[in-house]
N, C-alpha and C. Protein backbone atom coordinates (compact mmCIF):
# COMPACT_ATOMS: atom_id res chain seq x y z
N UNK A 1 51.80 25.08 -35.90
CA UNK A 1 51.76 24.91 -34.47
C UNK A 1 53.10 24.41 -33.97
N UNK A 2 53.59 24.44 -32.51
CA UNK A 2 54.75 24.19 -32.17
C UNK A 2 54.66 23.08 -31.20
N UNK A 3 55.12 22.81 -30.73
CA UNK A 3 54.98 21.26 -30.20
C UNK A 3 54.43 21.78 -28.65
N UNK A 4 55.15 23.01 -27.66
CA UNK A 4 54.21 23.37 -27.13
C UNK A 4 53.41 23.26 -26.70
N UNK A 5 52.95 24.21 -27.38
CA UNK A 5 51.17 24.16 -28.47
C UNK A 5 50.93 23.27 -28.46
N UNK A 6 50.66 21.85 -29.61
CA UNK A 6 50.05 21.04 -29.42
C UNK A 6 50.09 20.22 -28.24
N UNK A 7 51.16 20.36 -27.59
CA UNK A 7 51.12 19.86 -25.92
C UNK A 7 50.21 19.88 -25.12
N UNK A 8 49.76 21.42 -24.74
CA UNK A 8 49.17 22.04 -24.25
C UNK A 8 47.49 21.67 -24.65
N UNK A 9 47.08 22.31 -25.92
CA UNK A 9 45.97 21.58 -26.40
C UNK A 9 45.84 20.06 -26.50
N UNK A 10 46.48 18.94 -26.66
CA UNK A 10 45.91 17.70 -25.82
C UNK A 10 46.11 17.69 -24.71
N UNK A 11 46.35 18.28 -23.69
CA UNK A 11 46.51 18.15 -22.53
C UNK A 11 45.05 18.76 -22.04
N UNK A 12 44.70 19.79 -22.83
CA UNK A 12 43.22 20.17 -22.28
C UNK A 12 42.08 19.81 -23.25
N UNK A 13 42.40 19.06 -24.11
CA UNK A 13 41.45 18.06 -25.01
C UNK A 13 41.23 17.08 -23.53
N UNK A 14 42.17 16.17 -23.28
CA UNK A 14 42.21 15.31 -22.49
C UNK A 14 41.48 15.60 -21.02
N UNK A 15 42.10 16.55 -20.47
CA UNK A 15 41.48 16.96 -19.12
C UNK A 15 40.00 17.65 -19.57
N UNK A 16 39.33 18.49 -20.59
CA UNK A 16 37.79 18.37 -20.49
C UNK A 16 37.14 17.40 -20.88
N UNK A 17 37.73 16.51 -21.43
CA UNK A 17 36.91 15.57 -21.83
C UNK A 17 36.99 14.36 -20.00
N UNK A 18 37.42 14.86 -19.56
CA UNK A 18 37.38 13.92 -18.00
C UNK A 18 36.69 14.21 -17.13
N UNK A 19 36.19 16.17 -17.75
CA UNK A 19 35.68 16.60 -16.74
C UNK A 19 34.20 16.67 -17.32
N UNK A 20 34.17 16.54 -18.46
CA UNK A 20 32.55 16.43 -18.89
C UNK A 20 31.77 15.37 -18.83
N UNK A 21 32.53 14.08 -18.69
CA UNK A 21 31.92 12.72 -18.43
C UNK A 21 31.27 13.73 -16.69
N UNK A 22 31.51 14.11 -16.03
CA UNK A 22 30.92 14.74 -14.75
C UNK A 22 29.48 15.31 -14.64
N UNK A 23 29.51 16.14 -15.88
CA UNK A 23 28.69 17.22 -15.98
C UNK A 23 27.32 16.54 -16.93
N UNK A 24 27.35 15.63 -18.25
CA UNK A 24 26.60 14.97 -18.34
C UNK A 24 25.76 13.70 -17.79
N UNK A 25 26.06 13.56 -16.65
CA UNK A 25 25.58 11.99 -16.53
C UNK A 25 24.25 12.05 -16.12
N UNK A 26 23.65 11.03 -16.16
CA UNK A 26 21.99 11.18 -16.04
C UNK A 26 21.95 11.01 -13.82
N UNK A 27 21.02 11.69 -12.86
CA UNK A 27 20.98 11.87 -12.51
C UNK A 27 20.72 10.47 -11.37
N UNK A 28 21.05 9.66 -10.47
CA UNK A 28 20.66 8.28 -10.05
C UNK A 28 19.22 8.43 -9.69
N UNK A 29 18.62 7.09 -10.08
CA UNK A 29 17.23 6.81 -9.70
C UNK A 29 16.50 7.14 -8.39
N UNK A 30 15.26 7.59 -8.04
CA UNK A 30 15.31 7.12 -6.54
C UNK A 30 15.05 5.83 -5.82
N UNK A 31 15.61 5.65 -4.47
CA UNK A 31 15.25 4.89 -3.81
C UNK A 31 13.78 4.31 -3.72
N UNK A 32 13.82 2.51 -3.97
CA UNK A 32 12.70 2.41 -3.80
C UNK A 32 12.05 2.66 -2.33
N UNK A 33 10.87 3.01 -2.93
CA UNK A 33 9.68 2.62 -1.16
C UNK A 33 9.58 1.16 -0.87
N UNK A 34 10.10 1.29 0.88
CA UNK A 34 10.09 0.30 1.76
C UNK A 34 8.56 -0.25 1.28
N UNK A 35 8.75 -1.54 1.31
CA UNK A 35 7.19 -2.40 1.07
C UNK A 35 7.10 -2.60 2.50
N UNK A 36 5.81 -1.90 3.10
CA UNK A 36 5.11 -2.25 4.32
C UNK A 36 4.24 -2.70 4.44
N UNK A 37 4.13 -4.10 5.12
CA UNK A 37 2.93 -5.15 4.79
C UNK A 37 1.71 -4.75 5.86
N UNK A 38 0.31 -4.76 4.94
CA UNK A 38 -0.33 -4.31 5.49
C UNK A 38 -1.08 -5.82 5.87
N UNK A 39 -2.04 -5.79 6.84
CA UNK A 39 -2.31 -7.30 7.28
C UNK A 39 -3.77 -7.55 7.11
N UNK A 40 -4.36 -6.42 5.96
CA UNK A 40 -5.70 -6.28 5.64
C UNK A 40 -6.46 -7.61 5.77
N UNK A 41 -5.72 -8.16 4.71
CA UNK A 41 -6.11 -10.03 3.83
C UNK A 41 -5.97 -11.03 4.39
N UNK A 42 -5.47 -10.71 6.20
CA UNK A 42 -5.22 -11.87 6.92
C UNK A 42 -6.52 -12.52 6.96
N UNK A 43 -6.30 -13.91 7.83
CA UNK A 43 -7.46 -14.42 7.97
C UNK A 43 -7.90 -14.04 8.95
N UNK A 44 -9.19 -13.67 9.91
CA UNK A 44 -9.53 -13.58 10.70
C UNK A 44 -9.59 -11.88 11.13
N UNK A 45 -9.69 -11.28 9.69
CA UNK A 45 -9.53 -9.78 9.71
C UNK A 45 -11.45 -9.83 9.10
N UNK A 46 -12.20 -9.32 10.00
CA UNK A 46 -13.71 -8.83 9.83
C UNK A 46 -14.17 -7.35 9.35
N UNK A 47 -15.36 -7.24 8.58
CA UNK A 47 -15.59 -6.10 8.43
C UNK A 47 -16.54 -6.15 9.85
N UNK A 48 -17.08 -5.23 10.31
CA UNK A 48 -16.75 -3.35 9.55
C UNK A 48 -15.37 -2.90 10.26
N UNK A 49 -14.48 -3.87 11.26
CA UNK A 49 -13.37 -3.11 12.13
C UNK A 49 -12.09 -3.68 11.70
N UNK A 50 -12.14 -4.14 10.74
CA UNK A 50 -11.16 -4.45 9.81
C UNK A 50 -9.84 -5.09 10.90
N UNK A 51 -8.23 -4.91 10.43
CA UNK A 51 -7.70 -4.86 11.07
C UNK A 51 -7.01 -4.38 12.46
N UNK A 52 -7.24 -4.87 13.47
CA UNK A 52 -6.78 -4.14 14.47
C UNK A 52 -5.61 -4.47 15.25
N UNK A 53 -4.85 -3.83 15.98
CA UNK A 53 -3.57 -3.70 16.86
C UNK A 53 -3.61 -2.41 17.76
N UNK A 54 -4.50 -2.81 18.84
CA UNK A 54 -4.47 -1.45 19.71
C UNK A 54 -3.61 -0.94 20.63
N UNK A 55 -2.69 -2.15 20.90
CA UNK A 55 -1.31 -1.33 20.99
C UNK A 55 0.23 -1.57 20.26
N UNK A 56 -0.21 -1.70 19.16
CA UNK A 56 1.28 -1.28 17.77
C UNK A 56 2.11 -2.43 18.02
N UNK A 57 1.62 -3.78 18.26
CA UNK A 57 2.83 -4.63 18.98
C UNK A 57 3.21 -4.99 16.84
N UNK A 58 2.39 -4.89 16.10
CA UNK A 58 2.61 -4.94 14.67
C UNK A 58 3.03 -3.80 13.58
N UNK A 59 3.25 -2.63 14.26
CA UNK A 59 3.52 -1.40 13.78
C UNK A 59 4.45 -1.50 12.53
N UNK A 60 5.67 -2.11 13.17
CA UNK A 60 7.04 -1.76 12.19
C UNK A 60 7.51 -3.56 11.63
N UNK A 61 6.08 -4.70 11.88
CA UNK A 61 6.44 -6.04 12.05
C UNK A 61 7.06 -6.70 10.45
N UNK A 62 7.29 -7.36 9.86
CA UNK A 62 7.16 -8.28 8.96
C UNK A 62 6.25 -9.34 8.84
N UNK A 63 6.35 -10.11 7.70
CA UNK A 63 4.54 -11.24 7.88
C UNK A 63 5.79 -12.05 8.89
N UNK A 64 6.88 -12.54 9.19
CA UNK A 64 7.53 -13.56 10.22
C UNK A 64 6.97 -12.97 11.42
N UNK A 65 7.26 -11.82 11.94
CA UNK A 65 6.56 -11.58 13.63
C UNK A 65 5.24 -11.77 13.76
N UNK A 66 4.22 -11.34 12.43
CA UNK A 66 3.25 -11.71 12.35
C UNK A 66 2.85 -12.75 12.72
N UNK A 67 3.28 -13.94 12.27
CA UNK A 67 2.97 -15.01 12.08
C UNK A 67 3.10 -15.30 13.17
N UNK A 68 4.40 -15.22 13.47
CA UNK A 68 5.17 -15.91 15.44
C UNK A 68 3.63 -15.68 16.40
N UNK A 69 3.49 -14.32 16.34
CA UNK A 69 2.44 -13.96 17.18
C UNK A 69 1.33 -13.97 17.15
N UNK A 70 0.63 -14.78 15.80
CA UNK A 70 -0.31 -15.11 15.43
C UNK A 70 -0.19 -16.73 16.06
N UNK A 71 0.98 -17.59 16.29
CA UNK A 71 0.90 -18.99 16.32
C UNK A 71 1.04 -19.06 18.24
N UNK A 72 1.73 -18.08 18.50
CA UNK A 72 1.73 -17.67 20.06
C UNK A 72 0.26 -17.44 20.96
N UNK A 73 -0.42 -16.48 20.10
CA UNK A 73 -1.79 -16.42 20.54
C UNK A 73 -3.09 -17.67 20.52
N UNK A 74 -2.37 -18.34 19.37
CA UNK A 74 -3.38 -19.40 19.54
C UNK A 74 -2.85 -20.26 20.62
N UNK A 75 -1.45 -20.61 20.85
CA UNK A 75 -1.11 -21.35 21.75
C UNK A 75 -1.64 -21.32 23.45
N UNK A 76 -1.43 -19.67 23.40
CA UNK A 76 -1.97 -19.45 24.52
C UNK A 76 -3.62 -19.35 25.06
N UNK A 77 -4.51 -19.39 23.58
CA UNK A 77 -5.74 -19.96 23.81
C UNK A 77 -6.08 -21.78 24.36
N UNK A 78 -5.30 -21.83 23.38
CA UNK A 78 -5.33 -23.69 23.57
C UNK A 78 -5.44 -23.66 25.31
N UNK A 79 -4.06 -23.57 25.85
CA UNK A 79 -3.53 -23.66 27.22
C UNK A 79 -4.60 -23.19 28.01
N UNK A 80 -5.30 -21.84 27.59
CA UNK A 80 -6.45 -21.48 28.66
C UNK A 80 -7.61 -22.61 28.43
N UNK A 81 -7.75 -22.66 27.54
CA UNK A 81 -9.19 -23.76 27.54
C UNK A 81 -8.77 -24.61 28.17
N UNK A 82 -7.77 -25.40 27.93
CA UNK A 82 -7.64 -26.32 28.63
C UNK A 82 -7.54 -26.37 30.20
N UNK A 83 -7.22 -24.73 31.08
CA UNK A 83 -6.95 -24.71 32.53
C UNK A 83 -8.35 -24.94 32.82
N UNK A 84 -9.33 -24.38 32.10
CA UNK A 84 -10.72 -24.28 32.27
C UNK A 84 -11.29 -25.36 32.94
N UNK A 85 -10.88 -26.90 31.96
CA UNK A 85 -11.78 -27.98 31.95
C UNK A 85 -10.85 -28.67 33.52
């Protein structure tokens, strides 16, 4: 062989071996699924009508808005009973 030559062949030893790290790699995982909390297990959730929100104010919520508006609603019960008396 002539120097060349062996030039040439490590030069494309080198460059496929850069380009095959490409072509084998294992494919990335998928994305996990968003955990969307469902509010089945709350307290104050009854059979037979289970959970309800008849107008979506909990649609896209977390258990924090949940909660806010769970501690809001009672507040605003308190306040009515009390206009009552």
């Amino acid at each position: 062989f002539s120097i060349s030559t062996m030039m040439k062949l490590t030069i494309l030893a080198l460059l496929s071996g850069h380009a095959a790290a490409f072509f084998f790699s294992k494919p990335p995982p998928p994305p996990p699924e968003p955990i969307i909390p469902t509010f089945e297990t709350e307290l104050g959730v009854q059979e037979p009508l289970g959970f309800i929100d008849p107008l979506n104010l909990l649609e896209d919520a977390d258990q924090e808005r949940f909660d806010r508006l769970r501690y809001v609603e009672l507040k605003h019960g308190r306040i009515s009973m009390l206009a009552v008396l």
